[in-house]
Protein backbone atom coordinates (compact mmCIF):
# COMPACT_ATOMS: atom_id res chain seq x y z
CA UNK A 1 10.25 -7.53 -18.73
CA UNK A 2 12.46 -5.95 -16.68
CA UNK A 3 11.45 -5.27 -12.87
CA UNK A 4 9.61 -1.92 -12.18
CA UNK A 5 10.85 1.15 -11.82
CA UNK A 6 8.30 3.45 -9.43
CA UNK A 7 7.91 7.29 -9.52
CA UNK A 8 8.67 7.85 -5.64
CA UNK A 9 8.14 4.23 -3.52
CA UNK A 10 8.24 3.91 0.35
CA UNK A 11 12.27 3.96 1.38
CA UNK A 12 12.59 2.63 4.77
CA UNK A 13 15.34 3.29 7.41
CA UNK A 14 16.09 0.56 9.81
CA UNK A 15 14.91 1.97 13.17
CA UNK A 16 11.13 1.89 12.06
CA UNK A 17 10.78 -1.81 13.53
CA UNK A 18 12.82 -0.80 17.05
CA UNK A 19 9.89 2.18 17.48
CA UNK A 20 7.20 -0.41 16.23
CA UNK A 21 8.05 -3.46 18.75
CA UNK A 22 8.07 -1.11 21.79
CA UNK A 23 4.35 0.03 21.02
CA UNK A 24 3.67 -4.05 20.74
CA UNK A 25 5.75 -5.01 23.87
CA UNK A 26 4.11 -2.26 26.11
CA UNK A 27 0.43 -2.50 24.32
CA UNK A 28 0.37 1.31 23.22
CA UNK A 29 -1.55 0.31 19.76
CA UNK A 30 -4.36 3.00 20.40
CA UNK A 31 -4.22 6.36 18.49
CA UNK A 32 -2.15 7.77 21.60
CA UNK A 33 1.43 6.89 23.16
CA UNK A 34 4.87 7.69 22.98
CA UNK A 35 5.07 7.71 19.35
CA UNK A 36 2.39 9.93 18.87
CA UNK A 37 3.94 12.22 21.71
CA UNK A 38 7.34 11.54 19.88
CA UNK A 39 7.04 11.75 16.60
CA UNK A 40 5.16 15.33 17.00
CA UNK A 41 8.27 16.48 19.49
CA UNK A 42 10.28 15.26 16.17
CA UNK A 43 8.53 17.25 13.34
CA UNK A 44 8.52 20.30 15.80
CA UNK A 45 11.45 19.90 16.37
CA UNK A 46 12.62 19.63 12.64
CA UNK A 47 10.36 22.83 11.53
CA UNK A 48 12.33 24.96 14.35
CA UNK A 49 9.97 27.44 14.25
CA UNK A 50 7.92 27.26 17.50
CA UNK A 51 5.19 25.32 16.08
CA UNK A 52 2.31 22.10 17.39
CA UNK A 53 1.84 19.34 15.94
CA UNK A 54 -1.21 17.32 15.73
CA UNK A 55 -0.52 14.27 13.75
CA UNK A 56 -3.08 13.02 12.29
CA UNK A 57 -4.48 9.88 10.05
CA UNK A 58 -3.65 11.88 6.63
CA UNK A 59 -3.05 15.01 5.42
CA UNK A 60 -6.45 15.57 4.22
CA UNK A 61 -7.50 15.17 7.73
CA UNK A 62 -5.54 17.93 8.55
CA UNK A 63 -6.94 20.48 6.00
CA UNK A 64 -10.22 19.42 7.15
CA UNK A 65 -9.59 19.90 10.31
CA UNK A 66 -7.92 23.55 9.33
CA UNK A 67 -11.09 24.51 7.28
CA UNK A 68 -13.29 23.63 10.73
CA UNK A 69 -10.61 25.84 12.77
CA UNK A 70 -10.91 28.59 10.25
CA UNK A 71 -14.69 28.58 10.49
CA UNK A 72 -15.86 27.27 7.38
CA UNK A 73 -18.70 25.90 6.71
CA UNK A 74 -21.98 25.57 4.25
CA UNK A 75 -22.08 27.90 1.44
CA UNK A 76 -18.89 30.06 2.04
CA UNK A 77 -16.67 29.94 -0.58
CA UNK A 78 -12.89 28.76 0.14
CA UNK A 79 -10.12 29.58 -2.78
CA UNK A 80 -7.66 27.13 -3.67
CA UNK A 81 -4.77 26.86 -5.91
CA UNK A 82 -6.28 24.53 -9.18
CA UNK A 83 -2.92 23.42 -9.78
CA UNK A 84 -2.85 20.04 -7.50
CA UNK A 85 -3.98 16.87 -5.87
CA UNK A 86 -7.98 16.58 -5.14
CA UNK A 87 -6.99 16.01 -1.96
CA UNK A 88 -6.35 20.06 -1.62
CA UNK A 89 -9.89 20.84 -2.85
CA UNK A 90 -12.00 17.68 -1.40
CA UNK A 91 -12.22 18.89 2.40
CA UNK A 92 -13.60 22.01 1.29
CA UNK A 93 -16.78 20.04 -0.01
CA UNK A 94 -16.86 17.89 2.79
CA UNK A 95 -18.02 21.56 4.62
CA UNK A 96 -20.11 22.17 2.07
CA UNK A 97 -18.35 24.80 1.47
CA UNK A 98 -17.65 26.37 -2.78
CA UNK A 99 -13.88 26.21 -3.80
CA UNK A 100 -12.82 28.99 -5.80
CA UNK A 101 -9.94 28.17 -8.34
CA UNK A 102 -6.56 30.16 -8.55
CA UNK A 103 -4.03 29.75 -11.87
CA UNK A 104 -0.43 29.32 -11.36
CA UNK A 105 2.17 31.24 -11.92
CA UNK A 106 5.35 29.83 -14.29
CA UNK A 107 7.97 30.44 -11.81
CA UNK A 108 6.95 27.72 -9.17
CA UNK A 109 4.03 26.40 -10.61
CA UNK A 110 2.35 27.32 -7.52
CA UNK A 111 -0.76 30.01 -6.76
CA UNK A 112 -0.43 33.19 -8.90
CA UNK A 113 -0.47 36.48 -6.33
CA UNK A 114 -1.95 38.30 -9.13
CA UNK A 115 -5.08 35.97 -9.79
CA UNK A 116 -5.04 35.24 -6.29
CA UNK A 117 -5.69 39.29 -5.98
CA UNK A 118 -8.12 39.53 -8.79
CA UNK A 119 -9.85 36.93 -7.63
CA UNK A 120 -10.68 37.68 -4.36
CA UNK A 121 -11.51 41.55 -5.68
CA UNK A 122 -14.54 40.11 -7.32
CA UNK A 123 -15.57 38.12 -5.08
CA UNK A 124 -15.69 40.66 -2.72
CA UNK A 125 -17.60 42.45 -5.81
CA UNK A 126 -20.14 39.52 -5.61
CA UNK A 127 -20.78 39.86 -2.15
CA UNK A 128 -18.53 36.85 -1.15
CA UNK A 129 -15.72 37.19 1.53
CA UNK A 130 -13.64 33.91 1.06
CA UNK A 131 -13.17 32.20 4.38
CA UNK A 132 -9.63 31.05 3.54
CA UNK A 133 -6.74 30.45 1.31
CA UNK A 134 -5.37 27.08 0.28
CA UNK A 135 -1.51 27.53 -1.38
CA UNK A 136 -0.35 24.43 -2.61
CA UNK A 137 4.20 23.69 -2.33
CA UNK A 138 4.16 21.92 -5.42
CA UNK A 139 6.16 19.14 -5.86
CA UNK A 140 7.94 20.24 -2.58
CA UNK A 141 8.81 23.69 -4.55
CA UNK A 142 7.82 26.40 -2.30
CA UNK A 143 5.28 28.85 -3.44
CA UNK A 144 5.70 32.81 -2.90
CA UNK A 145 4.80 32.91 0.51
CA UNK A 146 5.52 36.98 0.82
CA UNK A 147 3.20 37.68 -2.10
CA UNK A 148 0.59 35.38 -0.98
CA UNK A 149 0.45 36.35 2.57
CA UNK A 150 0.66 40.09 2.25
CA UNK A 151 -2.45 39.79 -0.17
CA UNK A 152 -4.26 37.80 2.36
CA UNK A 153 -3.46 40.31 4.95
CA UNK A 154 -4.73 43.27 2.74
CA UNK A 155 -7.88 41.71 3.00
CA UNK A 156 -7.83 39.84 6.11
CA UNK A 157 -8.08 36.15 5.01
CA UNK A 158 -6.35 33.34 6.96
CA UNK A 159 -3.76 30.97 4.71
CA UNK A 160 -3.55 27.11 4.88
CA UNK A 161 -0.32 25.60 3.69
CA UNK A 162 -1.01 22.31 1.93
CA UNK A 163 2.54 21.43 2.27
CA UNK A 164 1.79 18.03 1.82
CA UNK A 165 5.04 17.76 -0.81
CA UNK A 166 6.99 20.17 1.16
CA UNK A 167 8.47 18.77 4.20
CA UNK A 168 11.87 19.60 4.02
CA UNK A 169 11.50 22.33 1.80
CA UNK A 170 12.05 26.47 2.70
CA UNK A 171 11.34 29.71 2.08
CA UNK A 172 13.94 32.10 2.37
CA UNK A 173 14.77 29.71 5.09
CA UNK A 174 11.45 29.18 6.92
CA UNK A 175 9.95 25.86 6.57
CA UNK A 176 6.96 25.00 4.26
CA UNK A 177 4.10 24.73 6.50
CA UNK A 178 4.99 27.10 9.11
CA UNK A 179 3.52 30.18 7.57
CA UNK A 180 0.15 30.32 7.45
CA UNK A 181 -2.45 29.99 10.08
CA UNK A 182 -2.21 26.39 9.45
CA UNK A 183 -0.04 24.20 7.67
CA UNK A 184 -0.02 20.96 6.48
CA UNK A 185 2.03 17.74 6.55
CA UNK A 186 1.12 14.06 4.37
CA UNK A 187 3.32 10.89 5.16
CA UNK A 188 1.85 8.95 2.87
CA UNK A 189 3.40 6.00 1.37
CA UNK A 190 4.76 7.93 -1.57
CA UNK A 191 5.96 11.00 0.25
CA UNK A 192 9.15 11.74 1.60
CA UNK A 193 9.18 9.81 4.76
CA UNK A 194 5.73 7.97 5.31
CA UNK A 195 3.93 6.58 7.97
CA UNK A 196 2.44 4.16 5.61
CA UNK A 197 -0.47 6.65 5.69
CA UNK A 198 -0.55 9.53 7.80
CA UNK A 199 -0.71 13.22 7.97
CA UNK A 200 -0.04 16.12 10.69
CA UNK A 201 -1.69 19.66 11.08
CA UNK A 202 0.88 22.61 11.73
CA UNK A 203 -0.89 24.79 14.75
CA UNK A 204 1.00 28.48 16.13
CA UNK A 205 -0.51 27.82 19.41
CA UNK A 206 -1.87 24.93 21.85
CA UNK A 207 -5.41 26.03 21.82
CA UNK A 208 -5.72 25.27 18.09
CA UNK A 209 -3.67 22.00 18.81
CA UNK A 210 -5.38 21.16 21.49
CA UNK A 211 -8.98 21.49 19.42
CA UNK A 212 -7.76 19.44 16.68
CA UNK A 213 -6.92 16.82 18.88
CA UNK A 214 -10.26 16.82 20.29
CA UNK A 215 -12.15 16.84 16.96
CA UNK A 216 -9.98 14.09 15.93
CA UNK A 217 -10.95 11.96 18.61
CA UNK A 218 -14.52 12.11 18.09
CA UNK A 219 -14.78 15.26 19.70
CA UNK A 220 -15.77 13.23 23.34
CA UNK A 221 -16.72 15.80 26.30
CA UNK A 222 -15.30 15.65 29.48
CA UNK A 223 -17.60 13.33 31.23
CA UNK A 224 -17.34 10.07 32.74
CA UNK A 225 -20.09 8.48 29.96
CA UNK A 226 -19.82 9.49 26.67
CA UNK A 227 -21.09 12.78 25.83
CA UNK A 228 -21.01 15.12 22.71
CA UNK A 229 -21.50 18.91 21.87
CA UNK A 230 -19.71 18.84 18.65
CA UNK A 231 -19.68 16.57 15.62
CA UNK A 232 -16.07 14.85 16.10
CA UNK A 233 -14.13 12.42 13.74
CA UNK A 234 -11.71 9.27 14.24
CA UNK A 235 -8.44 11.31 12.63
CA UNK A 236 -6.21 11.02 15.24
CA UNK A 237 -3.12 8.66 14.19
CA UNK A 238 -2.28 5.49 15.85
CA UNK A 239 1.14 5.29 17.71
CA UNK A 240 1.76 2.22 15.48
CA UNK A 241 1.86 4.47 12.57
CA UNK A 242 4.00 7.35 14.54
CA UNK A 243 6.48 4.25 15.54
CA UNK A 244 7.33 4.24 11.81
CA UNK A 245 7.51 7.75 11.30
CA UNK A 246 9.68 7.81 14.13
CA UNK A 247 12.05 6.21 12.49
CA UNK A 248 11.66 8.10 9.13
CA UNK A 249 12.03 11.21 11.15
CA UNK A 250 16.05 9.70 11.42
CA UNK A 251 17.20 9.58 7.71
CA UNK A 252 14.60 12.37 6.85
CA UNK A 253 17.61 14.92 5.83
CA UNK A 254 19.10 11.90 4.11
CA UNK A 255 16.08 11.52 1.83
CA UNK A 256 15.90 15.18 1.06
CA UNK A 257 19.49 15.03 -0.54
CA UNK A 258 18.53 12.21 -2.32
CA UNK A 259 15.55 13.08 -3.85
CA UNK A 260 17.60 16.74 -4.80
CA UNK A 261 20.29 14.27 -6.29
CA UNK A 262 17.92 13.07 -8.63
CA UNK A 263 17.05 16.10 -9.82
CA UNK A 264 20.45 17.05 -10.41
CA UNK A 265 20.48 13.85 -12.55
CA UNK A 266 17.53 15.52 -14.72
CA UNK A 267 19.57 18.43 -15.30
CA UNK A 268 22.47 17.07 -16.50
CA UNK A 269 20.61 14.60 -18.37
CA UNK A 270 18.36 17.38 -20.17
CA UNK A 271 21.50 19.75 -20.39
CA UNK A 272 21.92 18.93 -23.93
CA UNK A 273 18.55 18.48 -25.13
CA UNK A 274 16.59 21.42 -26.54
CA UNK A 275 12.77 22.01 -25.55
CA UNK A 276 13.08 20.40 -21.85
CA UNK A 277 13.04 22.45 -19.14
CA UNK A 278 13.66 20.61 -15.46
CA UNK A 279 11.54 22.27 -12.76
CA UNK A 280 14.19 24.09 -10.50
CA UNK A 281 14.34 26.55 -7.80
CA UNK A 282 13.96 30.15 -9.73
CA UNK A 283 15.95 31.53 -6.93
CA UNK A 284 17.80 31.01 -3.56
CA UNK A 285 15.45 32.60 -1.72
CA UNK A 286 13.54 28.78 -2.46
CA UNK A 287 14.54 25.76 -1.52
CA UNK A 288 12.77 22.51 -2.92
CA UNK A 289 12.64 18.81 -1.43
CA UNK A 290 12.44 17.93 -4.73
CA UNK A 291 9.92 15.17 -3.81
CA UNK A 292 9.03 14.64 -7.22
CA UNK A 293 11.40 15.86 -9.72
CA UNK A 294 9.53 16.81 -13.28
CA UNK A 295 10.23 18.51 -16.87
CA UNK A 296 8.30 20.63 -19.24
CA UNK A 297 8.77 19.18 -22.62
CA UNK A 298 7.97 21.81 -26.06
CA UNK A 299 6.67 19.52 -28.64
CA UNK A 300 7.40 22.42 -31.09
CA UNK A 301 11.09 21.94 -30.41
CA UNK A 302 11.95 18.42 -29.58
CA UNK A 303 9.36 16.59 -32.07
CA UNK A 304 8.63 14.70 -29.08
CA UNK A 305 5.46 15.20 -26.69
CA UNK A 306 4.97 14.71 -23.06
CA UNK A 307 2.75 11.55 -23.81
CA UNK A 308 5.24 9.81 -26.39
CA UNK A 309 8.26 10.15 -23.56
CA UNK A 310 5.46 8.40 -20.54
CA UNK A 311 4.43 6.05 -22.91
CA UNK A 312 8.21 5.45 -24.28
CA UNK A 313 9.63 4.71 -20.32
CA UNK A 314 6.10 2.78 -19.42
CA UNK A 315 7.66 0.18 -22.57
CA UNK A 316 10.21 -0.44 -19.82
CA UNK A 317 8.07 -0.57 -17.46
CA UNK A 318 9.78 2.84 -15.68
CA UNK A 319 6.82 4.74 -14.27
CA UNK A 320 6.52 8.46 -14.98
CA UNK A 321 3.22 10.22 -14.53
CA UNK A 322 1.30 14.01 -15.94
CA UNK A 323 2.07 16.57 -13.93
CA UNK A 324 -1.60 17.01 -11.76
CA UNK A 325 -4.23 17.69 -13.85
CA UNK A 326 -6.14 21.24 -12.73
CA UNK A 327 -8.77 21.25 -10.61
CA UNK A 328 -11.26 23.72 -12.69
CA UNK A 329 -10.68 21.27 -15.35
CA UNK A 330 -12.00 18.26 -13.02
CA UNK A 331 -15.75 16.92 -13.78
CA UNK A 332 -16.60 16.80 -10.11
CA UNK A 333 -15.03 21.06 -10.19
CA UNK A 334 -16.50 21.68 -13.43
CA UNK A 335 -18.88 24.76 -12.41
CA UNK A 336 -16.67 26.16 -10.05
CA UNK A 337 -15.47 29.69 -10.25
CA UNK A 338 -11.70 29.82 -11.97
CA UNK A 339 -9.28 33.13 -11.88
CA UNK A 340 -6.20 33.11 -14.19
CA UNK A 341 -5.13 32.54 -17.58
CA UNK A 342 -4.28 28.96 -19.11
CA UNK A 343 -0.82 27.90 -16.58
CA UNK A 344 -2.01 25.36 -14.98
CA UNK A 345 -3.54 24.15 -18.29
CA UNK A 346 -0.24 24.40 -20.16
CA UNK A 347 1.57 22.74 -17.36
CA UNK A 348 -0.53 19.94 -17.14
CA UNK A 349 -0.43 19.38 -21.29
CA UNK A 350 3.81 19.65 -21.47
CA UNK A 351 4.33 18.43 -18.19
CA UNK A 352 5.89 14.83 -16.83
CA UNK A 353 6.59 13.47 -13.16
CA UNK A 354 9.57 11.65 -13.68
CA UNK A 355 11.23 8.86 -10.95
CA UNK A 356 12.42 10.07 -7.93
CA UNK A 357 12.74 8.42 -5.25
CA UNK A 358 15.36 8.04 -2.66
CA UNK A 359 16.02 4.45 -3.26
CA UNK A 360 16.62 4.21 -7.06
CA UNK A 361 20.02 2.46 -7.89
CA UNK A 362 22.61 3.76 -9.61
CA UNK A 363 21.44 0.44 -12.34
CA UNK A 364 18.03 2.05 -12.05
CA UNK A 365 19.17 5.31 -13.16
CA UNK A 366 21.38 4.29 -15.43
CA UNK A 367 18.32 2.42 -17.12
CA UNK A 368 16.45 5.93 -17.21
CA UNK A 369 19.38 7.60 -18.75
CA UNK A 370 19.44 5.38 -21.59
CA UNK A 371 15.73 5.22 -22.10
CA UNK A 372 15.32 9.07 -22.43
CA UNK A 373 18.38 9.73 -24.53
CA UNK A 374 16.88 6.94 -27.25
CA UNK A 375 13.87 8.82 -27.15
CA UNK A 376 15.02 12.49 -28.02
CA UNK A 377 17.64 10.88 -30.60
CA UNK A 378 15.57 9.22 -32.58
């Protein structure tokens, strides 16, 4: 069989070792150091828009730690877009806290304004102020951030970016993540740089910084023994890990051309076949990483579903994967309030992750090409 193609693997630089052997050679393996200090200097640097960063030991560490910040806690109700990872939706149960489900709209694929509206107009009905918004960047396609927030300002709610896909990506040139009252970062080993695993909260101000870092550190009172007034947790990440994103942080623009080159491979691939739409940018107002690049495939038109094409490529061992599967359709979600229509629910039926990563050779691709045209020609 031939070797495996992967959907988006880790695609080192070079310098990651250099950053790596000077945390070794001075001892600074602790979750503090230069590389922690560096690596955030980097990412705010990058975002350019007068943010903090906390890095943390994953992303979902960060939305917890947002959800604390925001006030969350045991029986308020949090909504979140249903279109995306678990790892959007889990930190809300860890407060024991009610997620509320929000449908997509078609354009991005990310939270609907309009059934973000309607839904938190009856829950307001219901007696229920939401606490906060989770909007998801799908995919690293922005969502639309002036609808969004100016409904969450009509009725004072704070937004959390999970731009966990989205570093890279903009907004009518703003960053994804730098938005909201919080945003979100993942370098995870699939993302678009990684840490190996690793994640970084997006703060407006040092006091919210500043209390992150202290939660994430077990949340240890200024005393000479150890001494605790809140509930802390070990999130803070190692300057082993921020050694490698150090060096990620160097080809990071690099890897966002690539993974938008690969999409512009989709295009022109799908340009002649009917009933395959490649998920784009509807505008320039958005700009997309393009961490993952996907399609929408019409069965009606092509003869061909979404599952024949994964199945097809997995016969050649190239991995492709459904678009995320919605969180009011998850068993764990499965009594949780949902607002919308059936988006999310369409996307994830028609829709397919295809490879995309930064490293795929022009043999790789080639291998793709040929693989997808002898599906839709047979």
């Amino acid at each position: 069989m031939s070797d495996k193609i992967w959907l988006s693997s880790p695609h080192m630089g070079g310098n990651e070792l250099k950053y790596i052997h000077e945390a070794f050679e001075n001892n600074w393996v602790a979750p503090l150091g230069p590389n922690v200090n560096g690596f955030e200097d980097d990412l705010e640097k990058f975002l350019n828009s007068d943010v903090q960063i906390a890095a943390l030991s994953a992303g979902t560490a960060a939305l917890h730690l947002a959800l604390i910040e925001c006030g969350v806690g045991y029986g308020d109700e949090v909504i979140c877009q249903s279109m995306t990872f678990s790892a959007s939706a889990n930190p809300i149960a860890y407060q024991g806290a009610v997620p509320v489900f929000v449908d997509s709209e078609i354009e991005t694929w990310n939270m609907c304004p309009r059934a973000l509206r309607e839904a938190i107009k009856d829950r307001f009905a219901k007696g229920k102020k939401p606490k906060a918004i989770i909007v998801v960047h799908l995919y690293g396609m922005p969502a639309k951030m002036d609808e969004i927030l100016a409904v969450a300002k009509e009725f004072d709610i704070p937004v959390i970016e999970d731009a966990a896909e989205a570093l890279g990506s903009s907004y009518k040139g703003r960053h994804c993540g730098t938005f909201g009252r919080f945003g979100v970062l993942s370098f995870n080993g699939n993302k678009i740089i990684t840490t190996s695993g690793g994640g970084a909260l997006v703060c407006h101000n040092r006091e919210d910084k500043d209390k992150a870092v202290f939660l994430s550190t077990q949340a240890r009172d200024n005393a000479p023994h150890y001494q605790h007034s809140h509930i802390g947790y070990n999130y803070r990440m190692s300057n082993i890990c921020a050694g490698i994103g150090r060096g990620q942080m160097e080809v990071l623009t690099n890897r966002i051309e690539a993974r938008r080159a690969m999409t512009k491979f989709y295009l022109e691939l799908f340009e002649s076949i009917d009933g395959v739409k490649v998920f784009t940018e509807p505008n320039s107002d958005f700009y997309s990483n393009h961490w993952l690049a996907a399609i929408i495939v019409d069965e009606r038109i092509t003869g061909i579903s979404r599952e024949d094409l994964r199945l097809a490529l997995l016969e050649d061992n190239i991995e492709s994967r459904p678009l995320w599967k919605p969180m009011h359709l998850q068993p764990i979600f499965a009594n949780t309030p949902y607002y919308g229509t059936n988006i999310a629910e369409m996307l994830f039926d028609k829709g397919l992750c295809l490879p995309s990563g930064s490293n795929l050779t022009e043999s790789e691709r080639e291998r793709i090409r040929i693989k997808i045209q002898q599906v839709f020609t047979k």
